[in-house]
N, C-alpha and C. Protein backbone atom coordinates (compact mmCIF):
# COMPACT_ATOMS: atom_id res chain seq x y z
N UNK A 1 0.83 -1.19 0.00
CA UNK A 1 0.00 0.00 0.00
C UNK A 1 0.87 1.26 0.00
N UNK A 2 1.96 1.54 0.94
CA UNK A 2 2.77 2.32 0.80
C UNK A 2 3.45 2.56 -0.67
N UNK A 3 3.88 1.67 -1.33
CA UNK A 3 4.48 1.90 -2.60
C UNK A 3 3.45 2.11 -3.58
N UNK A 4 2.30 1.96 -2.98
CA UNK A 4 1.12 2.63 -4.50
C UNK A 4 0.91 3.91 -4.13
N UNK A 5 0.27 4.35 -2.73
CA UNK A 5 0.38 5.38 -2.24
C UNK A 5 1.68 6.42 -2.59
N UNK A 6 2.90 5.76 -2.68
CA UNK A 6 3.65 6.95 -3.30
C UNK A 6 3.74 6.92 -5.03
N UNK A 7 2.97 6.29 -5.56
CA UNK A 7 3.57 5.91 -6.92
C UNK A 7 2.37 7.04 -7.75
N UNK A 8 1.17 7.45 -6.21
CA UNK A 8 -0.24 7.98 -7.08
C UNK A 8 0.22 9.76 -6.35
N UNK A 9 1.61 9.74 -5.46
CA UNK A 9 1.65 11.06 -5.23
C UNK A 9 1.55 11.85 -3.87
N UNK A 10 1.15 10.38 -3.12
CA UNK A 10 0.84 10.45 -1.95
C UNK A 10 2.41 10.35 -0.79
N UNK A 11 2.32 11.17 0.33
CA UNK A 11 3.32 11.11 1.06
C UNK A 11 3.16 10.78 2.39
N UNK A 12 3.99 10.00 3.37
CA UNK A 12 3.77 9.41 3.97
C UNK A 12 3.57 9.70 5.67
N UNK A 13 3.22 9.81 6.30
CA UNK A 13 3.04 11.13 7.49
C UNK A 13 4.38 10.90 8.17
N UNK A 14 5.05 12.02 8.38
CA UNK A 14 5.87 12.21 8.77
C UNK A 14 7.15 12.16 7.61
N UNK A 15 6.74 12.39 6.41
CA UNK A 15 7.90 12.66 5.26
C UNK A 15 7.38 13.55 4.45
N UNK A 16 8.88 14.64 4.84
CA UNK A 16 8.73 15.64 3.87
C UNK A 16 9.71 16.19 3.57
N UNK A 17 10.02 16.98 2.27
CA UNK A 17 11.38 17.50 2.02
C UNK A 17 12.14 19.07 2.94
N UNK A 18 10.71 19.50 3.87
CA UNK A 18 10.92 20.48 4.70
C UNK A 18 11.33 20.39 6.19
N UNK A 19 11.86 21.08 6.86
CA UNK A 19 12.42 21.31 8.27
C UNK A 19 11.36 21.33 8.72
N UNK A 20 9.86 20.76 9.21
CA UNK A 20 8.58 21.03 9.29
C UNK A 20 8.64 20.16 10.83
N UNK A 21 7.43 20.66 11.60
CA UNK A 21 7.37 19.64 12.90
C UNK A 21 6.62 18.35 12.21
N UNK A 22 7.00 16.98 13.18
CA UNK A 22 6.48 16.01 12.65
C UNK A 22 4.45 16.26 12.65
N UNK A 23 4.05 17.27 13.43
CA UNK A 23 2.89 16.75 13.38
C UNK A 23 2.19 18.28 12.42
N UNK A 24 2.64 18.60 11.60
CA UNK A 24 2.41 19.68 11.21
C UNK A 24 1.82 19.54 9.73
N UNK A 25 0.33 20.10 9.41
CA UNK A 25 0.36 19.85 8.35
C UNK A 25 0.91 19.59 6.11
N UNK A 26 2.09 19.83 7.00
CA UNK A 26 2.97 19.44 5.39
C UNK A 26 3.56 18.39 5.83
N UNK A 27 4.08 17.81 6.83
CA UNK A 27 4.13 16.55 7.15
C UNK A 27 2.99 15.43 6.69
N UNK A 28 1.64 15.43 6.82
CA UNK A 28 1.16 14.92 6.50
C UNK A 28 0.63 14.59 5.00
N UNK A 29 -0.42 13.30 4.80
CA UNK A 29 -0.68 13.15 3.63
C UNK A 29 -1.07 14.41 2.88
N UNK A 30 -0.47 14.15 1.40
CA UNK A 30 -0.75 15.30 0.30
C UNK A 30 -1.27 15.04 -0.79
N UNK A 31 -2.49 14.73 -0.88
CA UNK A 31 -2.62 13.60 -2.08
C UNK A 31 -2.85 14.84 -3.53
N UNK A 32 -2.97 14.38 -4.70
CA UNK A 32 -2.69 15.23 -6.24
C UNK A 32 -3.83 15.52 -6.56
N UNK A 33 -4.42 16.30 -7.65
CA UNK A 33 -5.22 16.74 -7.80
C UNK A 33 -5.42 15.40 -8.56
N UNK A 34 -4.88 14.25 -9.44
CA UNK A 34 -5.42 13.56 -10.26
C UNK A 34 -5.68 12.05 -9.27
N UNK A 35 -5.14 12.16 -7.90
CA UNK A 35 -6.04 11.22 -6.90
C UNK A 35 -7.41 11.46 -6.78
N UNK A 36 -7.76 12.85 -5.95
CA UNK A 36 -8.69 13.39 -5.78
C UNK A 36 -9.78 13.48 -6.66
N UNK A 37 -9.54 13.32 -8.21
CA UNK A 37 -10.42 13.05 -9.56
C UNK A 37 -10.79 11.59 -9.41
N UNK A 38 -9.60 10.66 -9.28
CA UNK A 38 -9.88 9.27 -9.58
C UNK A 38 -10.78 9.22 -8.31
N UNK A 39 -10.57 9.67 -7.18
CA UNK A 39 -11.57 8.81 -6.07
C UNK A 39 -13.11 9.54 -6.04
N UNK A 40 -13.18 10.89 -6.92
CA UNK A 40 -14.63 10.95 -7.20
C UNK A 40 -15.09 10.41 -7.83
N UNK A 41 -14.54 10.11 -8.91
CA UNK A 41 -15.11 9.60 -10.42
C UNK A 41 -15.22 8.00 -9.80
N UNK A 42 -14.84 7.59 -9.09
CA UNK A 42 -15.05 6.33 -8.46
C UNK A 42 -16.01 6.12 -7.88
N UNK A 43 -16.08 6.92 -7.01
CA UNK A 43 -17.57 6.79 -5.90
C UNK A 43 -18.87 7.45 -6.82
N UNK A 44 -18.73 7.98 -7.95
CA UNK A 44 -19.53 8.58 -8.44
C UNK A 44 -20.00 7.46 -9.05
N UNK A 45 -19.16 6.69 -9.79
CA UNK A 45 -19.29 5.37 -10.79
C UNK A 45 -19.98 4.38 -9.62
N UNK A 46 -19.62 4.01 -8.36
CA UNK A 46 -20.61 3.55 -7.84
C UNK A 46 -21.68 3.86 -7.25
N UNK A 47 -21.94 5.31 -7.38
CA UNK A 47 -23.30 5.18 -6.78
C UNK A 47 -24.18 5.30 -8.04
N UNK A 48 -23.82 5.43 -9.55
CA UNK A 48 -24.98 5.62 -9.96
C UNK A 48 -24.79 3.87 -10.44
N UNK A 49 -24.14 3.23 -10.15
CA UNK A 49 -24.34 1.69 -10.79
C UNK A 49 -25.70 0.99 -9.68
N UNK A 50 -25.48 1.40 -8.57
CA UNK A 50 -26.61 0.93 -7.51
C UNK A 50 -27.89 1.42 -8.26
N UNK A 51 -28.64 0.69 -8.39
CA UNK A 51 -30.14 0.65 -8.99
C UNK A 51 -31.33 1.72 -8.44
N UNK A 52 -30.74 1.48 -7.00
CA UNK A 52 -31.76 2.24 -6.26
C UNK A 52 -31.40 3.64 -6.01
N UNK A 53 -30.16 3.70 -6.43
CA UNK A 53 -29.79 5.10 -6.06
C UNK A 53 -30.26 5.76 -8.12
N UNK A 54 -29.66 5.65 -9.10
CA UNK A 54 -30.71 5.27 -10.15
C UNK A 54 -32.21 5.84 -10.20
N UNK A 55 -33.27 4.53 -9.81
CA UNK A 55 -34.38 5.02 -9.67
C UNK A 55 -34.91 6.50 -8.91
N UNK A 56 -33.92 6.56 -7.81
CA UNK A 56 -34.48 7.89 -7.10
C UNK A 56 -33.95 9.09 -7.75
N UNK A 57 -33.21 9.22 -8.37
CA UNK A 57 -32.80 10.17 -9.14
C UNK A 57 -33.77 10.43 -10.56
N UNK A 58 -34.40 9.49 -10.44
CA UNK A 58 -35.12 9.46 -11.94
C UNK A 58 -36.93 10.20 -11.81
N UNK A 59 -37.01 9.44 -10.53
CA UNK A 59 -37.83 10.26 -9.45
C UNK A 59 -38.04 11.08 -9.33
N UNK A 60 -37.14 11.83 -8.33
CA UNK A 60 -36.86 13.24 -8.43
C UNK A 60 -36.88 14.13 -9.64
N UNK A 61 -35.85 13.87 -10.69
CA UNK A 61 -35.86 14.75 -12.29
C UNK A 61 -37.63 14.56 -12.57
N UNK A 62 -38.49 13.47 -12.53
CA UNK A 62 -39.94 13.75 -13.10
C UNK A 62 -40.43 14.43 -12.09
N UNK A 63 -40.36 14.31 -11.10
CA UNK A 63 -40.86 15.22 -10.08
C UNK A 63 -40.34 16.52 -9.95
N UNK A 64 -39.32 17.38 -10.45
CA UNK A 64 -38.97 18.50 -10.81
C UNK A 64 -39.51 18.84 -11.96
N UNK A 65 -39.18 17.97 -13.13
CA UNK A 65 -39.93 18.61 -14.34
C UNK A 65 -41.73 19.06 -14.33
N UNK A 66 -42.08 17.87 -13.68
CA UNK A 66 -43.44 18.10 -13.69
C UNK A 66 -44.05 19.20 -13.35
N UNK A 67 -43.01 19.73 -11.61
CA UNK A 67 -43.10 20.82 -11.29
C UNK A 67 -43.21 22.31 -12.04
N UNK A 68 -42.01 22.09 -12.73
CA UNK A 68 -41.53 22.76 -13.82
C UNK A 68 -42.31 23.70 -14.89
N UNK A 69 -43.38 22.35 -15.29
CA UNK A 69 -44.13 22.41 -16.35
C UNK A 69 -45.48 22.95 -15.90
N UNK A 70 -45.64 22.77 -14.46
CA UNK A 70 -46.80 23.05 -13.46
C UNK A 70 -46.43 25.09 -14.34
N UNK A 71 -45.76 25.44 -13.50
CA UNK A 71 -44.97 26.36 -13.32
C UNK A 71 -45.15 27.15 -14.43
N UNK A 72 -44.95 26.59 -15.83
CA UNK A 72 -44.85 27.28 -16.91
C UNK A 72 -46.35 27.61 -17.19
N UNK A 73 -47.05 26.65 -17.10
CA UNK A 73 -48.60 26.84 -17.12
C UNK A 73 -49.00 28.02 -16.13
N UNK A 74 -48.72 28.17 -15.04
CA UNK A 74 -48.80 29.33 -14.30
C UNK A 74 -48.40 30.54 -14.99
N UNK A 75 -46.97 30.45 -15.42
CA UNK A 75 -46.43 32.10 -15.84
C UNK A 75 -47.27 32.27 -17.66
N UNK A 76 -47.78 31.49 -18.05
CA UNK A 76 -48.66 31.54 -19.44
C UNK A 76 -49.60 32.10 -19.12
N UNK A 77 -50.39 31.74 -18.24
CA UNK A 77 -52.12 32.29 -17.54
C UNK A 77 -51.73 33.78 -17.47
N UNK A 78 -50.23 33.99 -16.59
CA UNK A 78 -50.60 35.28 -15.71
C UNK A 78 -50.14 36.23 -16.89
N UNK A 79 -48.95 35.61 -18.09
CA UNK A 79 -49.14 36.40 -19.04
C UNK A 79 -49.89 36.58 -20.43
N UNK A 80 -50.70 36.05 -20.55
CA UNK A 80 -52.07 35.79 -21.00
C UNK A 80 -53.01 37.04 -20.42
N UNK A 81 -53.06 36.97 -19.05
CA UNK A 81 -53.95 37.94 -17.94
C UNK A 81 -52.88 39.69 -18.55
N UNK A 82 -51.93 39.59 -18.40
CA UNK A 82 -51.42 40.87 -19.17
C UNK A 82 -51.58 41.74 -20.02
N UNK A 83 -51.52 40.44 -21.09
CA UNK A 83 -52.17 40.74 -22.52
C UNK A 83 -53.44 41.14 -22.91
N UNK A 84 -54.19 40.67 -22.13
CA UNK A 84 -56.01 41.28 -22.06
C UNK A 84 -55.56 42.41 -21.34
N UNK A 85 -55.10 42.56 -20.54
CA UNK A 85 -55.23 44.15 -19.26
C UNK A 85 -54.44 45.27 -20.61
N UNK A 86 -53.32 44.67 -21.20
CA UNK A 86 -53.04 45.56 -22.11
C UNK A 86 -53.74 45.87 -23.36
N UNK A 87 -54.43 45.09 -24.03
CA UNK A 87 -55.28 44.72 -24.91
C UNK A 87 -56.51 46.06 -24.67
N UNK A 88 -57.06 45.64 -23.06
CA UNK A 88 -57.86 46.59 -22.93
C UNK A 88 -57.52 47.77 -22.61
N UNK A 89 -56.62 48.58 -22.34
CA UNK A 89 -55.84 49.69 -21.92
C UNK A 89 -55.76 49.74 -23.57
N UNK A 90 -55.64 49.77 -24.37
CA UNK A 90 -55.02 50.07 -26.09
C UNK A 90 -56.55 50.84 -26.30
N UNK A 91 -57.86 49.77 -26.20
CA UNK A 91 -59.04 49.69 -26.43
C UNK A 91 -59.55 51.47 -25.80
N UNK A 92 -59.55 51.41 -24.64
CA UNK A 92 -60.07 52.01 -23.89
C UNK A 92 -58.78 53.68 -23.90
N UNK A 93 -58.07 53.95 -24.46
CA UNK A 93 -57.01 54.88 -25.17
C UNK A 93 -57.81 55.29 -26.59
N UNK A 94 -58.40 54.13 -27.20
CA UNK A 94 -58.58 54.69 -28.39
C UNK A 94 -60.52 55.20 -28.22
N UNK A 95 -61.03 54.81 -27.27
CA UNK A 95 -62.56 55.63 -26.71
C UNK A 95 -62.31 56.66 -26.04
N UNK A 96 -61.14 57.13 -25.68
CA UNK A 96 -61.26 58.50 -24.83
C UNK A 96 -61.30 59.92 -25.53
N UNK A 97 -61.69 60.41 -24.68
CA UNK A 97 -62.03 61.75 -25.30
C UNK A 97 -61.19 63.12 -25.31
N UNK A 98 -60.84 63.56 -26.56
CA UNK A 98 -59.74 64.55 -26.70
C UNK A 98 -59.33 65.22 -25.65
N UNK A 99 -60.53 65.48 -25.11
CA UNK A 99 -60.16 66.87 -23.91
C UNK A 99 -59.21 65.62 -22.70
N UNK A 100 -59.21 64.45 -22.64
CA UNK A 100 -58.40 63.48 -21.64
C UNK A 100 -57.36 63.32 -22.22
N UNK A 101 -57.02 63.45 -22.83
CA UNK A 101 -55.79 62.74 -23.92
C UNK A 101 -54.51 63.42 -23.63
N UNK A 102 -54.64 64.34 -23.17
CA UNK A 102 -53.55 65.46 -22.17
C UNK A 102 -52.80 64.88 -21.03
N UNK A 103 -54.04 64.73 -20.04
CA UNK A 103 -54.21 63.49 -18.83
C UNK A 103 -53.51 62.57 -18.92
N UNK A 104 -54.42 61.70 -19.52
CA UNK A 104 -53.95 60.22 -19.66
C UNK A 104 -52.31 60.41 -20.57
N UNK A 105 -51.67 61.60 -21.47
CA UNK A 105 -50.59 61.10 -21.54
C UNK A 105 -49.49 61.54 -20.64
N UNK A 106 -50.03 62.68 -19.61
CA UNK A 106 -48.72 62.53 -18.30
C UNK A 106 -49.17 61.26 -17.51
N UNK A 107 -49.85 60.85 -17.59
CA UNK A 107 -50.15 59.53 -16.71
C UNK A 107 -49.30 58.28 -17.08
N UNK A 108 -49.18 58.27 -18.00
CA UNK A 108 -48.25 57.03 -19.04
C UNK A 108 -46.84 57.91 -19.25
N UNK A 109 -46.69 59.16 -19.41
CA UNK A 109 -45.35 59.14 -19.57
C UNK A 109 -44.41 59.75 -17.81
C-alpha cells in the first residue's frame, strides 16, 4: 500500500522534504489533484451503478420537471392575464375623449 500510495503522489506522514514539525500539516498526507479526480469519479461510478440510487434520481428529475411544467402553465395564464389588461388599456385609449388625452398622456409618460 505504501508503494502505491507513493507511486499515485501520496506522502507518507511524517515525510517531507521540509524542516517542518512532525505533526504539522505538510508533514502529512498530500494527495494530487489527479487522486482526488480518480476517487470521485469512483464513488460517483458507484453510486450511480446501484439501482436504487438510479431510480431515485429518476424520481426526483420527473418530479422537478413536472413541477416545472406546473410552473410554466402558471407564468402563461398570468401572461395571458397581461395581454387582455393591455389589450384593454389600447381599447379604452382609443374611446377616450380629446379633452383626456392630455391626462392620460402625463399619466403614461
Amino acid at each position: 500500500m505504501a508503494r502505491r500510495a507513493r507511486a499515485i503522489g501520496l506522502k507518507k506522514s511524517g515525510e517531507s522534504s521540509s524542516n517542518c514539525a512532525p505533526d504539522s500539516p505538510a508533514r502529512q498526507v498530500s494527495p494530487r489533484a489527479e487522486t482526488i479526480e480518480s476517487a470521485v469519479l469512483t464513488t460517483l461510478r458507484d453510486y450511480m451503478a446501484d439501482e436504487r440510487n438510479r431510480r431515485s434520481m429518476q424520481m426526483t428529475l420527473a418530479r422537478r420537471t413536472q413541477k416545472a411544467q406546473a410552473n410554466i402553465a402558471s407564468l402563461e395564464k398570468r401572461l395571458g392575464d397581461l395581454r387582455a389588461k393591455i389589450e384593454r388599456g389600447t381599447e379604452n385609449l382609443a374611446l377616450a375623449n380629446r379633452e383626456d388625452v392630455p391626462g392620460i398622456s402625463r399619466l403614461l409618460g
